[in-house]
Protein backbone atom coordinates (compact mmCIF):
# COMPACT_ATOMS: atom_id res chain seq x y z
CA UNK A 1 61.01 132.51 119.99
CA UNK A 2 62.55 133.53 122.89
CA UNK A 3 61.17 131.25 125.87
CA UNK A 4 63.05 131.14 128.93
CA UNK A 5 62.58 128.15 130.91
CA UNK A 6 63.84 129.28 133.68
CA UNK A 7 61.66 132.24 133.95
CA UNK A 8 59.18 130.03 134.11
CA UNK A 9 60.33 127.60 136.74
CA UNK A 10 61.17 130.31 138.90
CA UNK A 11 57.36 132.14 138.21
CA UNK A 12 55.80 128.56 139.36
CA UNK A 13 57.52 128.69 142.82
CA UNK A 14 57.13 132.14 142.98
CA UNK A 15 53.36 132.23 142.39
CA UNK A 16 52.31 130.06 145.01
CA UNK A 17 52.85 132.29 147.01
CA UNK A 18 50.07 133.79 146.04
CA UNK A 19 48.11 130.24 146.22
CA UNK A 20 46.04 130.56 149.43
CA UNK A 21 44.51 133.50 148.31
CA UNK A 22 43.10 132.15 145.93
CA UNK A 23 42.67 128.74 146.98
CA UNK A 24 40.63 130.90 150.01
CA UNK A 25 38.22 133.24 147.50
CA UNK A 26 37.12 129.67 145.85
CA UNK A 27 36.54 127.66 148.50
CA UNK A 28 34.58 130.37 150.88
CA UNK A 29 32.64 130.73 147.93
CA UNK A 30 32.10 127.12 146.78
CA UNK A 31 30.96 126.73 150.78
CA UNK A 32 28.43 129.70 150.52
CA UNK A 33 27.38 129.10 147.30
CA UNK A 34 26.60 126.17 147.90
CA UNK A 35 24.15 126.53 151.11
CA UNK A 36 22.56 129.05 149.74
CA UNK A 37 21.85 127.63 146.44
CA UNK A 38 20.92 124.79 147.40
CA UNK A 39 18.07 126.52 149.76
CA UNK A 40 16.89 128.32 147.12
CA UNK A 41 16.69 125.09 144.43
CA UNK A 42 14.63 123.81 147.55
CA UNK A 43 12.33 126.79 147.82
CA UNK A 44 11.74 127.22 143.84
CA UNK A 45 10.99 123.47 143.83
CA UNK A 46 7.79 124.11 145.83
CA UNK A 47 7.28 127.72 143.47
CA UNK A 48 5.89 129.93 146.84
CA UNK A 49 4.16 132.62 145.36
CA UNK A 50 5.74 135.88 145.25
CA UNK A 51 8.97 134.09 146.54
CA UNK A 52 9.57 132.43 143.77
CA UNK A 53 9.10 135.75 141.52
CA UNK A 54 12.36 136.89 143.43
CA UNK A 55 14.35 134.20 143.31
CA UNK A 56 13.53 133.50 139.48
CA UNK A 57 14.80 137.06 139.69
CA UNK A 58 17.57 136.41 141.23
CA UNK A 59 19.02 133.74 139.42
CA UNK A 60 18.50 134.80 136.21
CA UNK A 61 20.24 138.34 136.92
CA UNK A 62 23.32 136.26 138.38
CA UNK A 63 23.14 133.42 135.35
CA UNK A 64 22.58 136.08 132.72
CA UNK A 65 25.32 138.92 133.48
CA UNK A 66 28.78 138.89 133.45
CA UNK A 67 30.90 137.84 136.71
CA UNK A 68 33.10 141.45 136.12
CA UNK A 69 30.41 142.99 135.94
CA UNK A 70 29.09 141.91 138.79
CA UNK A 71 32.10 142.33 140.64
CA UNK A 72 32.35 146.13 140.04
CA UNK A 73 28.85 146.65 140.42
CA UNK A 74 29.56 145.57 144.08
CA UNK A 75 32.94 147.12 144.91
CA UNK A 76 32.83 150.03 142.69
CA UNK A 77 29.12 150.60 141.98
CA UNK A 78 26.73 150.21 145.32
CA UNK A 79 29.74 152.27 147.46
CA UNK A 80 28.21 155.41 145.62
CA UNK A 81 24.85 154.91 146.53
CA UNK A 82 25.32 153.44 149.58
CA UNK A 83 28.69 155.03 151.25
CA UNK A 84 28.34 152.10 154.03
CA UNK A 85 30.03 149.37 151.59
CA UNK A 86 32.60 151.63 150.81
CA UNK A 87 34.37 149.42 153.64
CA UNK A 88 33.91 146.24 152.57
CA UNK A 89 37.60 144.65 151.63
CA UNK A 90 38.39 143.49 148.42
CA UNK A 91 38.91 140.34 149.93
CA UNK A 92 35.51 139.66 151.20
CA UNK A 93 33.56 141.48 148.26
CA UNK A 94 35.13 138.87 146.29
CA UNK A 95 33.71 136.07 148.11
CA UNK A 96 30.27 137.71 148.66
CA UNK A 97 30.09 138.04 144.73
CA UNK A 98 31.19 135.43 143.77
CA UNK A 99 29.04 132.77 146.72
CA UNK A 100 26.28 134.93 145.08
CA UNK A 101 26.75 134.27 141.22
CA UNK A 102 27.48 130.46 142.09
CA UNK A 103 24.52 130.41 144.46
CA UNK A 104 22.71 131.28 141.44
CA UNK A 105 23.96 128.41 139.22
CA UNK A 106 23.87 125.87 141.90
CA UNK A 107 20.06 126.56 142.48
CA UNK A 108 18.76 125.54 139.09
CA UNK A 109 20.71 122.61 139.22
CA UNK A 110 19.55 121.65 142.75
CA UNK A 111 16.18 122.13 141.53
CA UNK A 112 16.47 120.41 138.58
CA UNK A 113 18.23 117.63 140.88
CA UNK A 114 15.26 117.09 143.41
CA UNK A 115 12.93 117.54 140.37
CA UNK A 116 14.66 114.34 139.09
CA UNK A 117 13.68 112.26 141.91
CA UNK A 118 10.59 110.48 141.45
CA UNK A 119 7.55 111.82 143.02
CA UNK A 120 6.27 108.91 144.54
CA UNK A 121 9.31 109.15 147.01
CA UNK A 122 7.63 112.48 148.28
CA UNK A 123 4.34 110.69 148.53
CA UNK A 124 5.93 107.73 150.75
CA UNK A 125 7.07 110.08 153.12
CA UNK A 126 4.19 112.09 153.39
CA UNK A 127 1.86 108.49 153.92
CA UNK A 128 4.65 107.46 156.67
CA UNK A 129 4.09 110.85 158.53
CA UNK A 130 6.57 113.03 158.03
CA UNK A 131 5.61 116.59 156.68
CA UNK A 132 6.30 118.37 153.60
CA UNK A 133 9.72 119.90 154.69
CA UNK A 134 11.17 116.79 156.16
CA UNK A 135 10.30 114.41 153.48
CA UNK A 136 12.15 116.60 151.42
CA UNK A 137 14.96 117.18 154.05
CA UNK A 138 15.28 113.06 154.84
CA UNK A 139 13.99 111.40 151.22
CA UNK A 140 14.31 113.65 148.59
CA UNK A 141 17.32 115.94 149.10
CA UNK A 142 19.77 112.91 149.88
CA UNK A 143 18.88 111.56 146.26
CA UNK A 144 18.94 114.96 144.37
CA UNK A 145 22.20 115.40 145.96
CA UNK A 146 23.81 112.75 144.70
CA UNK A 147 22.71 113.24 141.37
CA UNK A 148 23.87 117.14 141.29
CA UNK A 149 27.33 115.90 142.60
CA UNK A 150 29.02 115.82 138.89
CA UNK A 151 27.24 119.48 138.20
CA UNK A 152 28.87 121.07 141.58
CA UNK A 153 32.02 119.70 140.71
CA UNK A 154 31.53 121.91 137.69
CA UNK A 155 30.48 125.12 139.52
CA UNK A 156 33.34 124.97 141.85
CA UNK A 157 35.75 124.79 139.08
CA UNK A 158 34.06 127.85 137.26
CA UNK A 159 34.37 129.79 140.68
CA UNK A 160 38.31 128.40 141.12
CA UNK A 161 38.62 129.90 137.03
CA UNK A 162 36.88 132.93 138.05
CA UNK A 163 38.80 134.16 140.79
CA UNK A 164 40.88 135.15 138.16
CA UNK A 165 38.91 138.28 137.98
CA UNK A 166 39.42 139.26 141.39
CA UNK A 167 42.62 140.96 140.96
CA UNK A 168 41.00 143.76 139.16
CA UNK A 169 39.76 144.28 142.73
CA UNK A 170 43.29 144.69 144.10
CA UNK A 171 43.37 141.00 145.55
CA UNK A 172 46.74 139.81 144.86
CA UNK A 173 45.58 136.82 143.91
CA UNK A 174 47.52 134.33 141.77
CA UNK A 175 46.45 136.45 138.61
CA UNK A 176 47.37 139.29 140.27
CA UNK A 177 50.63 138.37 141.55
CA UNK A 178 51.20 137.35 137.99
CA UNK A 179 50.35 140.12 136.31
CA UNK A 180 52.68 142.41 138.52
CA UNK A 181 55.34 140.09 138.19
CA UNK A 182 55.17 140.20 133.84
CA UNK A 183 54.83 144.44 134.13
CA UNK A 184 58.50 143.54 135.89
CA UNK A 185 60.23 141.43 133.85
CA UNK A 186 57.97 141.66 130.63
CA UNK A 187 58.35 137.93 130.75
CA UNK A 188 54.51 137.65 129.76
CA UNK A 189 54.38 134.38 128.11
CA UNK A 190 56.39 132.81 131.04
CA UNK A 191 54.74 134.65 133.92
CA UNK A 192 51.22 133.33 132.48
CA UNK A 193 51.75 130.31 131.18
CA UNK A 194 52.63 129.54 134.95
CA UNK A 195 49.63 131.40 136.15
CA UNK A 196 47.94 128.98 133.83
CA UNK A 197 49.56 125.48 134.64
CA UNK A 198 49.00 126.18 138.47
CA UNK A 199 45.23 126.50 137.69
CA UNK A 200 45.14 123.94 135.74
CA UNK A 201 46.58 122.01 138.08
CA UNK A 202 43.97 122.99 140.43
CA UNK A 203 40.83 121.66 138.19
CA UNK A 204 42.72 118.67 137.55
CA UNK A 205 42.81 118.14 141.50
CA UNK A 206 39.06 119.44 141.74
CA UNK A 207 38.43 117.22 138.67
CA UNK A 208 39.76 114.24 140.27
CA UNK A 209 38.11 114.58 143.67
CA UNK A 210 34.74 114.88 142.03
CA UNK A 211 35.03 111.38 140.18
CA UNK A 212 35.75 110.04 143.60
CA UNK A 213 32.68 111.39 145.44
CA UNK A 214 30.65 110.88 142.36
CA UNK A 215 31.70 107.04 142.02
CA UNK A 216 30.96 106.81 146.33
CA UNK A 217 28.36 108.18 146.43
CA UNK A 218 26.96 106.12 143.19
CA UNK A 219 27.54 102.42 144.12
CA UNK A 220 23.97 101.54 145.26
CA UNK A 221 22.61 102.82 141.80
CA UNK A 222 25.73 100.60 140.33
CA UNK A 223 25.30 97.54 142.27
């Protein structure tokens, strides 16, 4: 086997370049995703008719296709019908799509978060005054929250992993960067095997900041 070691040092450094691209896709997205989501896990919870139709929709169009395929629907698809988002940037198409497909995910388990609390906590703060929407806003989201913490961690991770797919956009992303440099060199083991240890790297950190908000956030229930 030929492996060059220093092919692959020299990749690592190299790459990161590439980093904040990347690092900029995921987060945007995570930061969408996750507002939106977690309005519509909020909105499904109380099933308003014809509303909830959509957003069942929705979600199970985002859950149930393939993140590729969603990304050239978007970039490559709509532009023909509608000439308009022919100007959208790589760049930002990837963090529209992507906030969408994770918005999708982090909706069922918002829902299934706030359906975890128990319902007398809705019925306290509906006997101490407050209405509908803020008992959910003040009593039950704060609890669901905490609970979906582990599950987010997850999501974010699988948007970090997918940004992977971006470069078929033209983002020169980390896999992207990658990819260009191995057509170079033909160093392909090297160049992604690198590509590969920096995102790794990047769940582990994800991982490990996760664990912390999840133990935080979970010492009452401990105690």
């Amino acid at each position: 086997m030929n492996f060059d070691f220093n092919i692959l040092v020299k990749a690592l450094v190299e790459l990161l370049s590439a980093l904040p691209i990347t690092l900029s896709v995921g987060l945007l997205a995570m930061l969408i995703g996750l507002g939106f989501g977690i309005f519509i896990g909020i909105v499904r919870y109380f099933k308003l008719p014809g509303i909830d139709l959509i957003l069942r929709g929705y979600v199970s169009f985002f859950r149930g296709t393939p993140l590729m395929i969603q990304l050239f629907l978007f970039f490559f698809g709509l532009p023909q019908l509608f000439p308009s988002l022919g100007n959208i940037g790589a760049f930002e198409a990837s963090v529209l799509i992507m906030s969408m497909n994770s918005a999708a995910y982090i909706a069922e388990t918002s829902r299934a978060a706030i359906l975890s609390v128990d319902k007398l906590q809705q019925d306290a703060g509906l006997s101490v005054g407050l209405t509908l929407w803020q008992t959910m806003l003040y009593v039950q989201l704060p609890q669901a929250l905490r609970v979906a913490i582990p599950s987010f961690g997850n999501t974010f991770i699988g948007i970090i992993q997918g940004t992977a797919l971006t470069f078929m956009l033209g983002l020169n992303d980390l896999m992207g960067l990658g990819k260009m440099k191995a057509a170079v060199n033909y160093k392909f083991f090297e160049i992604y095997l690198a590509v590969g240890l920096i995102y790794w790297a990047i769940t582990l950190i994800i991982g490990q900041a996760n664990k912390y908000l999840e133990n935080h956030y979970s010492k009452g229930r401990m105690a």
